[in-house]
PDB file of N, CA and C in Angstrom:
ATOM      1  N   UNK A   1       0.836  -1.174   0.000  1.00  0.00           N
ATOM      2  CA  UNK A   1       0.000   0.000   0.000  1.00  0.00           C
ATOM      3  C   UNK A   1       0.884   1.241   0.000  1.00  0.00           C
ATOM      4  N   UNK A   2       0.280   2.248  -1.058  1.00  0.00           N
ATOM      5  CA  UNK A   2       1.372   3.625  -0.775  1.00  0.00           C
ATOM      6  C   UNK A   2       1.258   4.469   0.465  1.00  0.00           C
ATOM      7  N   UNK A   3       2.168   5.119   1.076  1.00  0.00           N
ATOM      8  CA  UNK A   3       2.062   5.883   1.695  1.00  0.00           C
ATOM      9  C   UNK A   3       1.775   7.211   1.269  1.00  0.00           C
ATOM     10  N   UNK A   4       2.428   7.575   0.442  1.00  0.00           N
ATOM     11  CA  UNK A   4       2.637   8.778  -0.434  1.00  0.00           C
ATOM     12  C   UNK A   4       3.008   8.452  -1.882  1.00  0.00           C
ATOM     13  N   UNK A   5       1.911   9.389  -2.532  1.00  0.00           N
ATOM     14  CA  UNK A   5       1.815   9.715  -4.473  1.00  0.00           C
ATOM     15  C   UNK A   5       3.355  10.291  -4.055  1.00  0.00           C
ATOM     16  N   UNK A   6       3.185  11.804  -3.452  1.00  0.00           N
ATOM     17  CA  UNK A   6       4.188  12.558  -3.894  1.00  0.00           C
ATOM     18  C   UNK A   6       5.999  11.796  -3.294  1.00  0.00           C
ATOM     19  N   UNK A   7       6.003  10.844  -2.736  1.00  0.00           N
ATOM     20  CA  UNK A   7       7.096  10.331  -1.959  1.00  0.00           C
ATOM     21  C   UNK A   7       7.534   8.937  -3.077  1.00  0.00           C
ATOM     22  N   UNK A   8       5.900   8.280  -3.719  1.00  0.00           N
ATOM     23  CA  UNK A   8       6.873   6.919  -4.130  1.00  0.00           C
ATOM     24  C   UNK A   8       7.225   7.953  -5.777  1.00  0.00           C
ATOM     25  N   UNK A   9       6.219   8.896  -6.089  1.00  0.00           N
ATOM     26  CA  UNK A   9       6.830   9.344  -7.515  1.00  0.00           C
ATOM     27  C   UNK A   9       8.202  10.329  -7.625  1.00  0.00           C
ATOM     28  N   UNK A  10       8.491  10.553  -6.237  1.00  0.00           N
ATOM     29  CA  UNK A  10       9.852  11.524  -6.535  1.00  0.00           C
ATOM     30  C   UNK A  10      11.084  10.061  -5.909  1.00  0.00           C
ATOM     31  N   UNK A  11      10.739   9.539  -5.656  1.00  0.00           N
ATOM     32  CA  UNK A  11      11.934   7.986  -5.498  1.00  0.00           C
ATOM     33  C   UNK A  11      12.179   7.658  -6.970  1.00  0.00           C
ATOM     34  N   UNK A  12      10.980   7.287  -7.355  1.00  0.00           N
ATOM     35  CA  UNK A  12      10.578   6.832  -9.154  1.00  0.00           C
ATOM     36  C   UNK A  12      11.674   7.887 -10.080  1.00  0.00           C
ATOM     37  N   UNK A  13      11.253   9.377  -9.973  1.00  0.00           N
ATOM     38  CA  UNK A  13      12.094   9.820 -10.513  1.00  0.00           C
ATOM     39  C   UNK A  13      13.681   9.826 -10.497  1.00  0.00           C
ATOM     40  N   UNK A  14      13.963  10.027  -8.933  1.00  0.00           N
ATOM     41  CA  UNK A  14      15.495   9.783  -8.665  1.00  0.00           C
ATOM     42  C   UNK A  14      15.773   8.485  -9.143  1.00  0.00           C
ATOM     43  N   UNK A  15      15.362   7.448  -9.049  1.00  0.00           N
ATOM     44  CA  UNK A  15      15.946   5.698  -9.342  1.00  0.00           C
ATOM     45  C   UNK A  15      15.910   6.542 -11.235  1.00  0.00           C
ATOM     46  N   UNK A  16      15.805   6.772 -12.500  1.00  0.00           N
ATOM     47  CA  UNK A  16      15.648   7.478 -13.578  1.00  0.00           C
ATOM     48  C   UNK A  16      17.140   8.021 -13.343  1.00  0.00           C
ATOM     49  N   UNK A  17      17.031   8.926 -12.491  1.00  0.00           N
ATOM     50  CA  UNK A  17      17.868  10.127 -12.805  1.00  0.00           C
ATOM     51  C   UNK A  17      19.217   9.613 -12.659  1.00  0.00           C
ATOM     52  N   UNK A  18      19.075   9.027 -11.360  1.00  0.00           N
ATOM     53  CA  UNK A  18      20.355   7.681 -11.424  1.00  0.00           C
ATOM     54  C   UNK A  18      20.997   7.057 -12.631  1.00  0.00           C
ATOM     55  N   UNK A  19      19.728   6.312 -12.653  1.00  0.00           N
ATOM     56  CA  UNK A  19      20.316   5.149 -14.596  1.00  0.00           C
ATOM     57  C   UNK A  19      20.733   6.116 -15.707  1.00  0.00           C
ATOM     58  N   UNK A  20      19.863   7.304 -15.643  1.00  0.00           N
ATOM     59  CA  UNK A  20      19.999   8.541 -16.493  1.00  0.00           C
ATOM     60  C   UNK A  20      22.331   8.444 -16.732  1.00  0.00           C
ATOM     61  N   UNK A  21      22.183   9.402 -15.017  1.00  0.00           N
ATOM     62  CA  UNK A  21      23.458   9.622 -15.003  1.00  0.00           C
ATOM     63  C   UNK A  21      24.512   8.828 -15.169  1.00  0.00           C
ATOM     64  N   UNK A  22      23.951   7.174 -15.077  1.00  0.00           N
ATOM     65  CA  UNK A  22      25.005   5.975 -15.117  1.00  0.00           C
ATOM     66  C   UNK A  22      25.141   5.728 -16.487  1.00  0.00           C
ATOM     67  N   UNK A  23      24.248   6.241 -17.060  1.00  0.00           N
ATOM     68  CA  UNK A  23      24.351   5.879 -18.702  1.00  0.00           C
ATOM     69  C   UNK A  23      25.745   7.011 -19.553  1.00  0.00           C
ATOM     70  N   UNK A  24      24.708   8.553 -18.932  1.00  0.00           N
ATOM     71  CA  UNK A  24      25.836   9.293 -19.223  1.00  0.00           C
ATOM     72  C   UNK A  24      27.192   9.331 -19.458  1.00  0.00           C
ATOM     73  N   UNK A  25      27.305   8.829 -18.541  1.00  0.00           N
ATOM     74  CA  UNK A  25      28.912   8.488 -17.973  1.00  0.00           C
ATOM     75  C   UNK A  25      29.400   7.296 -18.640  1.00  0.00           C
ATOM     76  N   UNK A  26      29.050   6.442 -18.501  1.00  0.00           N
ATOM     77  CA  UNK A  26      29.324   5.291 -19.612  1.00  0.00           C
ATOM     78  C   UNK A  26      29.512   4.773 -20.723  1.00  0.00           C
ATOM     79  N   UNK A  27      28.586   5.660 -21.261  1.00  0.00           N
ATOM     80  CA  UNK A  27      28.585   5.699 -23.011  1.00  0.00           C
ATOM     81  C   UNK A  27      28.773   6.627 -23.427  1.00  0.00           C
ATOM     82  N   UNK A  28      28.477   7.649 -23.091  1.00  0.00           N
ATOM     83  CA  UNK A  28      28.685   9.314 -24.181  1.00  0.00           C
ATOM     84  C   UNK A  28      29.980   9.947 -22.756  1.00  0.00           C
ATOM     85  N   UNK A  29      30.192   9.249 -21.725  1.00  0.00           N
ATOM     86  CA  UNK A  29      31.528  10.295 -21.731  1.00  0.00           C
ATOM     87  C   UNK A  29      31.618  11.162 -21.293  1.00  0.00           C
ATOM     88  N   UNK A  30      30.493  11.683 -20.588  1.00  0.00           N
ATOM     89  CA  UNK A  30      30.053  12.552 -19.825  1.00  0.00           C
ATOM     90  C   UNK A  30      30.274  12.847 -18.592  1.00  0.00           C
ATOM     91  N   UNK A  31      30.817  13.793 -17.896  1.00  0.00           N
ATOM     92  CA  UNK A  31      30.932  13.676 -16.088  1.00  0.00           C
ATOM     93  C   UNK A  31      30.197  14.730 -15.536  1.00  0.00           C
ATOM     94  N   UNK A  32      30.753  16.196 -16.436  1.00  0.00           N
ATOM     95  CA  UNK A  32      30.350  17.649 -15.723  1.00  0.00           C
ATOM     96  C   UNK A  32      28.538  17.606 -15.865  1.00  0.00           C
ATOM     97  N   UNK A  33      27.877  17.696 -16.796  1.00  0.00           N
ATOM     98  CA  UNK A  33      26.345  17.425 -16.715  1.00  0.00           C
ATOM     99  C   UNK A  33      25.788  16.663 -15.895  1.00  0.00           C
ATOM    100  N   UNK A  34      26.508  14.874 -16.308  1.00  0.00           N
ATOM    101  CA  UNK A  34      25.983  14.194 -15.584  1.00  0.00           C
ATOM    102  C   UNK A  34      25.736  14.214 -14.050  1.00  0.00           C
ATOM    103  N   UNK A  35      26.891  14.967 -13.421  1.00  0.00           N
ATOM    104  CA  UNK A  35      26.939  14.925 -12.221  1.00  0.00           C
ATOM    105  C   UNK A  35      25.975  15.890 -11.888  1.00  0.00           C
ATOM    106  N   UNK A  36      26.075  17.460 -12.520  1.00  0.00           N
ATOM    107  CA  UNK A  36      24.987  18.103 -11.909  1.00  0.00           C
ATOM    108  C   UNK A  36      23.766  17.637 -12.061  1.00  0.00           C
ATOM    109  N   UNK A  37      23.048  16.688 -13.272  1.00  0.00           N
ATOM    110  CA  UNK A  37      21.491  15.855 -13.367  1.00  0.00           C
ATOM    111  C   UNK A  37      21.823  15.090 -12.358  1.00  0.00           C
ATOM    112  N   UNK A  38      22.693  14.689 -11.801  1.00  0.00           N
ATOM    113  CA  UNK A  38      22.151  13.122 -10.347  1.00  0.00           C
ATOM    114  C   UNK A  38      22.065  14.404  -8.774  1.00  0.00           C
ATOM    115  N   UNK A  39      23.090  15.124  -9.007  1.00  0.00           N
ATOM    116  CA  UNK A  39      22.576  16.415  -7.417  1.00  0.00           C
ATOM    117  C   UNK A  39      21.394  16.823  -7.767  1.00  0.00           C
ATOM    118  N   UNK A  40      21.063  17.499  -9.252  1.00  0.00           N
ATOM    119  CA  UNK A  40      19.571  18.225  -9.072  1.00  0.00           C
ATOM    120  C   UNK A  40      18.355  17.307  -8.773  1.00  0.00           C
ATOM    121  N   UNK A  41      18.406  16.265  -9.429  1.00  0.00           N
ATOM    122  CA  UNK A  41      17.530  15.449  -9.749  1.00  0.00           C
ATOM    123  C   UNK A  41      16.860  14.172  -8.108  1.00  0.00           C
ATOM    124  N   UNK A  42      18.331  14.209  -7.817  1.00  0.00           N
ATOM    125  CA  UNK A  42      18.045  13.574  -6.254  1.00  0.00           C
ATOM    126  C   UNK A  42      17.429  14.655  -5.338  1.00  0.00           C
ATOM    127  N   UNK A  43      18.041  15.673  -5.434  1.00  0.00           N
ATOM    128  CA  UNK A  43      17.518  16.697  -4.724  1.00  0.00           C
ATOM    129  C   UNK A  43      15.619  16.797  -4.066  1.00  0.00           C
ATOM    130  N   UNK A  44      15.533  16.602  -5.337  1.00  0.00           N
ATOM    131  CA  UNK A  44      13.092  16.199  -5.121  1.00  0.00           C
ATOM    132  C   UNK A  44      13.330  15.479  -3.907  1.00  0.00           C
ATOM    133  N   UNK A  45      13.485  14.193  -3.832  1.00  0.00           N
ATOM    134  CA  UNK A  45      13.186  13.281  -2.782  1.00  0.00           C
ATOM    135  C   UNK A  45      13.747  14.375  -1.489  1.00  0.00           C
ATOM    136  N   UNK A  46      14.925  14.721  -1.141  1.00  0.00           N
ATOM    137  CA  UNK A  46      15.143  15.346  -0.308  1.00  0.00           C
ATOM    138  C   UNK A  46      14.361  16.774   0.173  1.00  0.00           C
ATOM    139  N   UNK A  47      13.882  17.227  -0.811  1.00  0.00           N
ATOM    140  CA  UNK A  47      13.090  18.377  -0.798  1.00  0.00           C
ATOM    141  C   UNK A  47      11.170  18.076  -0.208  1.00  0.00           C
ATOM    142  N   UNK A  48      11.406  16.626  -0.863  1.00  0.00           N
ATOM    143  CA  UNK A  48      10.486  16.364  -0.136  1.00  0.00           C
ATOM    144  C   UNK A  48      10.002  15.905   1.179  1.00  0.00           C
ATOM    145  N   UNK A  49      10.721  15.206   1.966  1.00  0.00           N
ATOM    146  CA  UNK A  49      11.289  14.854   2.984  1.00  0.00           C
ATOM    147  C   UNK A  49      11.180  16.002   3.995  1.00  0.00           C
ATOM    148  N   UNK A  50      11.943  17.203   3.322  1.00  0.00           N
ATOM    149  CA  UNK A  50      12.468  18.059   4.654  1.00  0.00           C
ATOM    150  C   UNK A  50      10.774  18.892   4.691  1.00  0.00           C
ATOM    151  N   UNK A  51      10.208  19.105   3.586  1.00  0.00           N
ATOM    152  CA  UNK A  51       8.703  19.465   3.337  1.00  0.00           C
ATOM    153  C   UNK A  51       7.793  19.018   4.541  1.00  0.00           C
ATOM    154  N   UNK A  52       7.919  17.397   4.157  1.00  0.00           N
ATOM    155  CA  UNK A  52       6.820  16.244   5.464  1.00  0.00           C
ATOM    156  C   UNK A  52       7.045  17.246   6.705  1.00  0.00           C
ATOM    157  N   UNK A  53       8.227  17.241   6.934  1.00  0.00           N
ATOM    158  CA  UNK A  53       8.404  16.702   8.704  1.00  0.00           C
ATOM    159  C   UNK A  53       8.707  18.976   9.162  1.00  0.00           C
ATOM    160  N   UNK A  54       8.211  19.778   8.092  1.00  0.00           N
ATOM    161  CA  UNK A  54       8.494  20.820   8.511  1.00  0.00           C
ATOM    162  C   UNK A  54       7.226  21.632   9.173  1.00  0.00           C
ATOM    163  N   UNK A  55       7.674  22.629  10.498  1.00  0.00           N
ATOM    164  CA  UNK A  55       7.034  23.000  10.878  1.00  0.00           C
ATOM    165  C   UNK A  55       7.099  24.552  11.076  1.00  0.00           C
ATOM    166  N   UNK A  56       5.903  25.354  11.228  1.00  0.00           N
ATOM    167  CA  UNK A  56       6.040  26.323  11.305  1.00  0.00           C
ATOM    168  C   UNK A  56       5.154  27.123  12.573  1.00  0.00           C
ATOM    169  N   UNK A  57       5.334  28.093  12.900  1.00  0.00           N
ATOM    170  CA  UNK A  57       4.222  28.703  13.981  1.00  0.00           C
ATOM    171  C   UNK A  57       3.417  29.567  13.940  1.00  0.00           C
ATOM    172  N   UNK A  58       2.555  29.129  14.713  1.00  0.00           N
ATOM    173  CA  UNK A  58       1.221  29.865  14.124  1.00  0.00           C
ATOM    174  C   UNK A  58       1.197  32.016  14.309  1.00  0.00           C
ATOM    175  N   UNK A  59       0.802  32.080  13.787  1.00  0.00           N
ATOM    176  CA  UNK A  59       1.160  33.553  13.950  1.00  0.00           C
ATOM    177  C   UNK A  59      -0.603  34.165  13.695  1.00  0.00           C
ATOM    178  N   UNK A  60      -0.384  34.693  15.105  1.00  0.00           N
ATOM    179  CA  UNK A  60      -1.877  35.565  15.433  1.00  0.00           C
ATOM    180  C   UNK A  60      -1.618  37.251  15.288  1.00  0.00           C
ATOM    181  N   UNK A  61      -2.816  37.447  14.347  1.00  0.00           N
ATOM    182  CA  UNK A  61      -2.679  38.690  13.675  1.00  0.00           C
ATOM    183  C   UNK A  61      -4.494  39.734  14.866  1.00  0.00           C
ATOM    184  N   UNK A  62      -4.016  40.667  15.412  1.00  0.00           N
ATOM    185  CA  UNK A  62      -4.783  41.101  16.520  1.00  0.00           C
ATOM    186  C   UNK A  62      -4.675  42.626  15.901  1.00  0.00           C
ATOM    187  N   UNK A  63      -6.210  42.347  15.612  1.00  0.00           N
ATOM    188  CA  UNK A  63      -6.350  44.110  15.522  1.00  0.00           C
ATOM    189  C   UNK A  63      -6.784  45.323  16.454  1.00  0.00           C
TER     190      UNK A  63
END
């Protein structure tokens, strides 16, 4: 059962962005791109993550 749309589809994307960058590198030769597509691209999952568990305070507006 999912827990989260937005959690199993940004994993989905990073596991992509991964093979993406392993391909890069492998066949066409690539390092400087590739590397920045696997930081940006992992980045979602982490962005999402710090999203879940963030909190903020309530702020009362008194006229």
């Amino acid at each position: 059962m999912s827990k989260s749309v937005l959690k199993d589809k940004s994993y989905a994307f990073a596991i992509m962005i991964v093979k993406l960058s392993r391909f890069l590198i492998s066949e066409k030769k690539e390092n400087v791109l590739s590397k920045q597509l696997l930081r940006s691209g992992t980045t979602v999952g982490a962005l999402v993550r710090e999203a879940e568990f963030a909190q903020s305070k309530t702020i009362l507006f008194i006229k």
